[in-house]
Protein backbone atom coordinates (compact mmCIF):
# COMPACT_ATOMS: atom_id res chain seq x y z
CA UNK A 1 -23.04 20.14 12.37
CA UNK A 2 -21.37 20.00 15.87
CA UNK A 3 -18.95 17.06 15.86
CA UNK A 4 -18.93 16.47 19.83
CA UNK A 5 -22.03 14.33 18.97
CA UNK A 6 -20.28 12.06 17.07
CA UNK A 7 -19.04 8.90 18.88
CA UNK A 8 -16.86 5.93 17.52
CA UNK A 9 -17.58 2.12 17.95
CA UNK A 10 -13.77 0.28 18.01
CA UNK A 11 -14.47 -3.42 17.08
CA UNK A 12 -12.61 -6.58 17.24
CA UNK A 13 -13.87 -10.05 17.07
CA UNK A 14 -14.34 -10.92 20.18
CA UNK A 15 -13.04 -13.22 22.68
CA UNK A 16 -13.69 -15.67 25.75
CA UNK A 17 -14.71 -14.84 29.29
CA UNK A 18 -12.13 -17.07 30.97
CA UNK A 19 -9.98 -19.32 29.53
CA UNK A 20 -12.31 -22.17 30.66
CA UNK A 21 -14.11 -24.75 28.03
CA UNK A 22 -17.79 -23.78 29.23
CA UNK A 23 -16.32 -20.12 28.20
CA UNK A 24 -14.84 -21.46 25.04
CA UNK A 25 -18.26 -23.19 24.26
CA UNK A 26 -20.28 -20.54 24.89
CA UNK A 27 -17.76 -18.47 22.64
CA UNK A 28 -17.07 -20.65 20.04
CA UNK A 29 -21.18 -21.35 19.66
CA UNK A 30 -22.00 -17.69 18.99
CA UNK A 31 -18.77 -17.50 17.16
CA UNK A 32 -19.76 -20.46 14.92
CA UNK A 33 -23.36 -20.21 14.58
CA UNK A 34 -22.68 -17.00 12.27
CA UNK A 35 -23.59 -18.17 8.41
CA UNK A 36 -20.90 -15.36 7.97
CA UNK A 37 -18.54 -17.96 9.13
CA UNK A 38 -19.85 -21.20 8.58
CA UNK A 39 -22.17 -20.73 4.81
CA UNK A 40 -22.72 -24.81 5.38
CA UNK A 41 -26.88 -25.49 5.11
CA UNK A 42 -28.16 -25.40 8.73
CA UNK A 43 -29.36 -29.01 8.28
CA UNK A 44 -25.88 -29.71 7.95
CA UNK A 45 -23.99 -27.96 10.26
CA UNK A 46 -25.79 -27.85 12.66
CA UNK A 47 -25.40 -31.75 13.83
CA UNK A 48 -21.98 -30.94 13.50
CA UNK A 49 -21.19 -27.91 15.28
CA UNK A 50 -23.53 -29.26 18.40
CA UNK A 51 -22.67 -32.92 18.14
CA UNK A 52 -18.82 -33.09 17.69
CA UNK A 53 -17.27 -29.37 17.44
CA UNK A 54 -18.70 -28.22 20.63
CA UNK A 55 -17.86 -31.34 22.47
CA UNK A 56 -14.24 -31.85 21.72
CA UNK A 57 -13.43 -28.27 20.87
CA UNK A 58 -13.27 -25.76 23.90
CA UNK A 59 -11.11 -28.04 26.22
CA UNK A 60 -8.51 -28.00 23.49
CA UNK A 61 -8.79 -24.20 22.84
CA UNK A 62 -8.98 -23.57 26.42
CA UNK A 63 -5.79 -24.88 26.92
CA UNK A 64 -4.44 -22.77 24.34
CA UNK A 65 -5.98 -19.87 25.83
CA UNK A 66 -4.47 -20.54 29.08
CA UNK A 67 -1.13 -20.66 27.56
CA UNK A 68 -1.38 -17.16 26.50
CA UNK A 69 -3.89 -15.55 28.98
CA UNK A 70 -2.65 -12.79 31.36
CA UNK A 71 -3.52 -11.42 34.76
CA UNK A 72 -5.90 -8.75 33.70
CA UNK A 73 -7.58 -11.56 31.14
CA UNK A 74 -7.71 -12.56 27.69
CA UNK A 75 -4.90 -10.81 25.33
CA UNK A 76 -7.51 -9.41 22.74
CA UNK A 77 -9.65 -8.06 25.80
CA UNK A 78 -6.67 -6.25 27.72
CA UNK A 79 -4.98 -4.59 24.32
CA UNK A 80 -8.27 -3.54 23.02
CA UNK A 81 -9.18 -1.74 26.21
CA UNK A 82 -5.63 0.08 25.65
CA UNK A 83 -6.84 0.82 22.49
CA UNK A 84 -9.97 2.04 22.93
CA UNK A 85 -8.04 4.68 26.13
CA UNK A 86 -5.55 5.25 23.71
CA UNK A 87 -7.43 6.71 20.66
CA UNK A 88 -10.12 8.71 22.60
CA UNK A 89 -7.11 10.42 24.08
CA UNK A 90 -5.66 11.36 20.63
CA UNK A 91 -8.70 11.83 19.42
CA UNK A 92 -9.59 14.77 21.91
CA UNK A 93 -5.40 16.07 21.15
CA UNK A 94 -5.93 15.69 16.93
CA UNK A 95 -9.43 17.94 17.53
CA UNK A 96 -9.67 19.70 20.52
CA UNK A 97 -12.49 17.92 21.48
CA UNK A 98 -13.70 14.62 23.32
CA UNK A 99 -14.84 12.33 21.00
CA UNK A 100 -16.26 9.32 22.92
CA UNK A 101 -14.61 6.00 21.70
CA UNK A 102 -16.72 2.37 22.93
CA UNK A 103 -15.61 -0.67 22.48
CA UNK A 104 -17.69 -3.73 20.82
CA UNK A 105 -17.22 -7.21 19.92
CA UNK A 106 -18.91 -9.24 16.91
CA UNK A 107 -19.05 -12.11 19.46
CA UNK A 108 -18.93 -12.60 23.20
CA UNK A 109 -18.82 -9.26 25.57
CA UNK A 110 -18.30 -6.35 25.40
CA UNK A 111 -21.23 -7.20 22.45
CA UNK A 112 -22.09 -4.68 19.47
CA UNK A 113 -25.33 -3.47 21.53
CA UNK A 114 -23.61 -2.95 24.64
CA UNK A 115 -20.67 -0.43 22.48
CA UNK A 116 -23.58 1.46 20.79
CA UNK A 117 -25.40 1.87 23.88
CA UNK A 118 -22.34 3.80 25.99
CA UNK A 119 -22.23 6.30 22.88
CA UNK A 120 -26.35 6.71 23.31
CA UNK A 121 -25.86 7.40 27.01
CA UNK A 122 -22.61 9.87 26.54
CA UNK A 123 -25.33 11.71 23.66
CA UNK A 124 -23.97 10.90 20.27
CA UNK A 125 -26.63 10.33 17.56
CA UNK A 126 -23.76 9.76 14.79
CA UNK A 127 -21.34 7.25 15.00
CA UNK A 128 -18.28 6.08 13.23
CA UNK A 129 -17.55 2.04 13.39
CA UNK A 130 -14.02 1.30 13.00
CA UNK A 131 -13.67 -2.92 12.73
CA UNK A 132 -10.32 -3.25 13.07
CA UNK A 133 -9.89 -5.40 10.09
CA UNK A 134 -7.27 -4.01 7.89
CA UNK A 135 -8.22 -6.53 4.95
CA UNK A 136 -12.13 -6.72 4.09
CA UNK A 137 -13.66 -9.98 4.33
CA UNK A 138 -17.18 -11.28 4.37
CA UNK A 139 -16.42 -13.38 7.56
CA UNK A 140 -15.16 -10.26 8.78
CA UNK A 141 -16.39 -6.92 8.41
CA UNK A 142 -18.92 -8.71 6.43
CA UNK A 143 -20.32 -9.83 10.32
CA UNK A 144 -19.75 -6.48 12.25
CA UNK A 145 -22.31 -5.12 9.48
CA UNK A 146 -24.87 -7.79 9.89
CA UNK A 147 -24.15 -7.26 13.63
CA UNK A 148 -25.05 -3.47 13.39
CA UNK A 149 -28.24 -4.31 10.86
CA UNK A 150 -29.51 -6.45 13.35
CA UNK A 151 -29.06 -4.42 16.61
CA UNK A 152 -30.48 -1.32 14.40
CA UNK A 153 -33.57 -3.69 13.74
CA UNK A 154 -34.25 -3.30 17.39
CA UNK A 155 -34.21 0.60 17.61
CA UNK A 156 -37.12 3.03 16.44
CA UNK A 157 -33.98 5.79 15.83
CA UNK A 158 -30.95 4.94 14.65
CA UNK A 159 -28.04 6.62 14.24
CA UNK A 160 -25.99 8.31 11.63
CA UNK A 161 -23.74 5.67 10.76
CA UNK A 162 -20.47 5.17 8.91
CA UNK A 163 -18.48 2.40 8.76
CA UNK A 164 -14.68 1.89 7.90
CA UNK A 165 -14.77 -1.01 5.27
CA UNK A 166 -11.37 -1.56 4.87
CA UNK A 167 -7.51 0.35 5.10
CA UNK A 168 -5.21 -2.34 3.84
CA UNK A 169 -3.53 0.13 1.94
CA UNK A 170 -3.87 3.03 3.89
CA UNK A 171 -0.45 4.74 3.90
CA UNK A 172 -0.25 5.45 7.41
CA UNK A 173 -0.97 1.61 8.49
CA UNK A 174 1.28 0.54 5.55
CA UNK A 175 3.77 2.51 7.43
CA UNK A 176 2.95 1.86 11.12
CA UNK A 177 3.43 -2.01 9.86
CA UNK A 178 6.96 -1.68 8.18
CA UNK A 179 8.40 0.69 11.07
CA UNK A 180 7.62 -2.07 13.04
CA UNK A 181 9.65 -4.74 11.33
CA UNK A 182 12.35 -2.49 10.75
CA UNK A 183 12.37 -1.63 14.51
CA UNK A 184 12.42 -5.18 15.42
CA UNK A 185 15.55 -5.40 12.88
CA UNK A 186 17.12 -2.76 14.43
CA UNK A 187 16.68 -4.88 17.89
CA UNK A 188 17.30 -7.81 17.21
CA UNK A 189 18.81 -8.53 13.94
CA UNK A 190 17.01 -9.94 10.12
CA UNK A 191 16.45 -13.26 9.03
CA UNK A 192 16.88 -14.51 5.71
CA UNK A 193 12.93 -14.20 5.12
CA UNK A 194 10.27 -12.30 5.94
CA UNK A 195 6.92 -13.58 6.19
CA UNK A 196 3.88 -12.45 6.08
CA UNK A 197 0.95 -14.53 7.85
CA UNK A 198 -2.51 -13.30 7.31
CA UNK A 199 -5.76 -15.33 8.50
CA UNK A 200 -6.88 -17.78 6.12
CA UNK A 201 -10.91 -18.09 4.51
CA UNK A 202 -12.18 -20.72 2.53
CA UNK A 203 -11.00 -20.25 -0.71
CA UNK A 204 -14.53 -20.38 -2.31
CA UNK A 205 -15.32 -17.31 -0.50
CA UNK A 206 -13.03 -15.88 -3.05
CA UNK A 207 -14.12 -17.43 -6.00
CA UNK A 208 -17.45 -15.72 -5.12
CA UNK A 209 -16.31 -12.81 -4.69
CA UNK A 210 -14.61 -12.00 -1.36
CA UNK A 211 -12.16 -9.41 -2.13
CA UNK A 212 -9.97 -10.38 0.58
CA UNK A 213 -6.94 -12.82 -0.82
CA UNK A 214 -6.01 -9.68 -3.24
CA UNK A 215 -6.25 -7.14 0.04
CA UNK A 216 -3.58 -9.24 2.02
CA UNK A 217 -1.64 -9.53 -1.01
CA UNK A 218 -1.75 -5.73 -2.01
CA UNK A 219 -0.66 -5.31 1.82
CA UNK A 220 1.78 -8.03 1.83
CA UNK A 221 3.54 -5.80 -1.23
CA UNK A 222 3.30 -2.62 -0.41
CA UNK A 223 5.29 -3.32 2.92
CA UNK A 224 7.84 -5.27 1.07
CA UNK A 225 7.79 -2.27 -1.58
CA UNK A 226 8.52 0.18 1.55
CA UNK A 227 11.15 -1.98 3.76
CA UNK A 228 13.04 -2.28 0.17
CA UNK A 229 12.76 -5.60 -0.11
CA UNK A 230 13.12 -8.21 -2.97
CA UNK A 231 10.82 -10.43 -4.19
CA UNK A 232 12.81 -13.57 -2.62
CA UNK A 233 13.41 -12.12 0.48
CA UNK A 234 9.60 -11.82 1.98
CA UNK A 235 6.24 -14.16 1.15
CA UNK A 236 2.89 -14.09 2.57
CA UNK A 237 0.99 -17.50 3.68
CA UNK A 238 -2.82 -17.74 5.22
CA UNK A 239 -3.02 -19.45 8.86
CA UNK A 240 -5.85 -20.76 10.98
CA UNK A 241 -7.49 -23.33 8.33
CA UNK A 242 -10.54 -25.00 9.63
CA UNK A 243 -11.98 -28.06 8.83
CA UNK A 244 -11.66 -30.12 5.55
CA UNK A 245 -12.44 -27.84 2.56
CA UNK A 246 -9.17 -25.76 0.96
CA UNK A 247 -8.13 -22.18 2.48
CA UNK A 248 -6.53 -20.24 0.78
CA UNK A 249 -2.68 -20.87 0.30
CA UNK A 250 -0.12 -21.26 1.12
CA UNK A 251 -0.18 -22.15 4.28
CA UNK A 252 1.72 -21.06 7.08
CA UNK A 253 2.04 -24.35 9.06
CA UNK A 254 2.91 -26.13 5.74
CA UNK A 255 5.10 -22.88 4.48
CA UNK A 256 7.46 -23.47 8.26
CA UNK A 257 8.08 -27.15 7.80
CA UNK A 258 9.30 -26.39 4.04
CA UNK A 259 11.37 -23.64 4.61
CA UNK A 260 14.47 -25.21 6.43
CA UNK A 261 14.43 -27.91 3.46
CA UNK A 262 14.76 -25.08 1.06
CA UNK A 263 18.04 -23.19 2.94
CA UNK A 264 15.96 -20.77 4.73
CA UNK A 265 17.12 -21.40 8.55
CA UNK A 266 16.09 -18.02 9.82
CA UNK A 267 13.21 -16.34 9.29
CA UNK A 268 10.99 -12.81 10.81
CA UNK A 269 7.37 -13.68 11.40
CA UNK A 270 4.49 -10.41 11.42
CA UNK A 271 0.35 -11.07 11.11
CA UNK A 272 -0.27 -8.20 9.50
CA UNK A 273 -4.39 -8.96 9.19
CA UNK A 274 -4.35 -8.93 12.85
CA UNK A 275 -4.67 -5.59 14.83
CA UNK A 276 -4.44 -7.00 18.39
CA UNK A 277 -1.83 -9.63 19.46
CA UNK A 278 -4.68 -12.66 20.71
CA UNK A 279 -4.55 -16.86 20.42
CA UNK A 280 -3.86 -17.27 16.37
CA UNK A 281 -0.71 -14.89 16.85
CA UNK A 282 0.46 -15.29 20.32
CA UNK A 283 -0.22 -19.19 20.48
CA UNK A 284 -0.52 -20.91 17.19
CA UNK A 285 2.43 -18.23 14.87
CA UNK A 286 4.58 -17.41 18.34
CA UNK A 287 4.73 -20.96 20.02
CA UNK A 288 3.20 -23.29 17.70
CA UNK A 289 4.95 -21.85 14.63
CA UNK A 290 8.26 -22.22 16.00
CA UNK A 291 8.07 -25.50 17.72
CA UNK A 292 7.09 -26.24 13.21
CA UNK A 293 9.68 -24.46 12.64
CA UNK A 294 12.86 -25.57 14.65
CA UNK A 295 11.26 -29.13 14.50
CA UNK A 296 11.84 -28.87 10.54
CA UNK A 297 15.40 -28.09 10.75
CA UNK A 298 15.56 -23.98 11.29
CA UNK A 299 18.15 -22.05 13.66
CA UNK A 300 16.21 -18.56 14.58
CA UNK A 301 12.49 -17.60 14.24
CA UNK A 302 11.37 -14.38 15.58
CA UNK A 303 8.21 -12.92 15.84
CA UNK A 304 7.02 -9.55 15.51
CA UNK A 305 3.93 -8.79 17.48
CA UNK A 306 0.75 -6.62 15.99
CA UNK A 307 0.99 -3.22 16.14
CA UNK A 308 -1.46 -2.73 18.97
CA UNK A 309 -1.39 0.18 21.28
CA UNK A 310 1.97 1.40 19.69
CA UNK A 311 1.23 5.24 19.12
CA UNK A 312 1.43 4.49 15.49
CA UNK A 313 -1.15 2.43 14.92
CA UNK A 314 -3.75 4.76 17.06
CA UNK A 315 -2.53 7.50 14.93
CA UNK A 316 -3.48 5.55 12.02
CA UNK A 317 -6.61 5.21 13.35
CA UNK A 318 -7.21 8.54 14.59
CA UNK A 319 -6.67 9.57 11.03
CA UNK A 320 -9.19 7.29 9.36
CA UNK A 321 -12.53 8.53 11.62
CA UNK A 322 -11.20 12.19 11.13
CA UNK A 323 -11.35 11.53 7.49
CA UNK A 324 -14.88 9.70 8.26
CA UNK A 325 -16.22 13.01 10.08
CA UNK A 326 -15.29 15.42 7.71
CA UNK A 327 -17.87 13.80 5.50
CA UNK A 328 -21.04 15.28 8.29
């Protein structure tokens, strides 16, 4: 079948308009709304997420936004358009022809609709989606699909679809993520530990099933396995813990304030479930995580930023929609 009709829908999460609290609440409803997320009874959460979250929330987020916003706009936004440039260009070098990349985001703009309508216009009737979630998770991936389902609800055609569940173990992002760290070494000198930070989820979404906690550990290993490292010289925590009910662990805030009371002064910090530097690794692991950390007693924390645009990583994905495509 000719290929040139095939298209390919990069998503992320999504992210504010401005780094404003009406643009934070209008996020963080959409955002929160999604029983993907939040599983709570509607009856429940509902008098929560309207009567306190979204009243105290977005002025505090907004001012972490602002902390880490740049001139072009959010973080997320700017390096996922660099993406999105980035891999249509390698796609069209890998196969000799254009393959039209879009970009979409579970929440906020651009949205899922607007992504799989600029592959309708530029004529593909098959498309590959690409969430660039290394680790499945039902909050997750587990979204972008009901995302698609619904949009696809809405259309008397659809299109051939395929969707990337997972690559936590794919050896080219395996690799992309420890020629990274060892780059930064090579820059800038190694800590005594490594760690590993990887957004947290409730851990009852495990216990029913979510096969993510054994994803971000099978990651978490498989770099240590390549950078030849010992089992005391790396770990992997879970950050960004919401609300009352246990995440899994350990945590990262709680693993920083530990660590200089065990002998570990200096430590290398990566987010490894995190494709695009945004707000839970530029401002809560790069500023937040070291004020924890040199507050508790350590010398030198460095962090090492997502893998991004780095040709690497678009490589990597490059290689996973080929593979995708050979399957039509």
């Amino acid at each position: 079948m000719d290929k040139s009709t095939t298209g390919v829908l990069l998503v992320n999460l999504g992210t504010p308009d401005a780094p404003t609290p009406s643009a934070v609440r209008a996020f963080l409803k959409q955002f929160l709304s999604d029983p993907r997320v939040v599983d709570l009874p509607r009856w429940q959460w509902w008098p929560i997420l309207n009567g306190i979250v979204l009243t105290f929330r977005p002025k505090k987020v907004a001012k972490a936004y602002q902390s880490v916003w740049q001139e072009q706009g959010s973080p997320l936004m700017v390096i996922s358009l660099e993406q999105q440039k980035a891999l249509e260009a390698r796609l069209e070098q890998d196969m000799g022809i254009k393959v039209p990349v879009a970009l979409g985001m579970t929440y906020g703009s651009p949205s899922l609709n607007d992504g799989l309508e600029s592959l309708k216009a530029q004529g593909c009737d098959k498309v590959v989606v690409l969430p660039l979630f290394p680790q499945y998770s039902c909050s997750t991936t587990g979204a972008v699909f009901d995302g698609l389902a619904a949009e696809f609800a809405k259309m008397r055609t659809i299109p051939h679809t395929r969707l990337v569940r997972d690559y936590h173990d794919h050896p080219a992002y395996i690799s992309a993520l420890a020629g990274s760290i060892q780059s930064h070494w090579n820059r800038k000198g190694r800590g005594q530990k490594l760690l590993l930070s990887f957004h947290g989820v409730p851990k009852r979404f495990v216990d029913e099933g979510d096969i993510y906690q054994s994803q971000c550990l099978h990651t978490a290993e498989l770099v240590a396995e390549r950078l030849g490292l010992s089992q005391g010289q790396w770990m992997a925590c879970f950050q960004s813990r919401f609300g009352k009910e246990e995440w899994l662990t350990p945590y990262t805030d709680e693993t920083l304030e530990a660590l200089p009371k065990q002998g570990v002064t200096s430590i290398d910090i990566i987010t490894p479930a995190f494709s695009v530097d945004c707000l839970e690794t530029l401002e809560e692991i790069a500023i937040e995580g070291k004020e924890e950390f040199i507050e508790a007693g350590g010398k030198g924390y460095q962090f090492i930023p997502c893998l991004n645009a780095e040709p690497d990583h678009i490589q990597m994905m490059s290689e996973l929609i080929q593979a995708e495509m050979q399957s039509w």
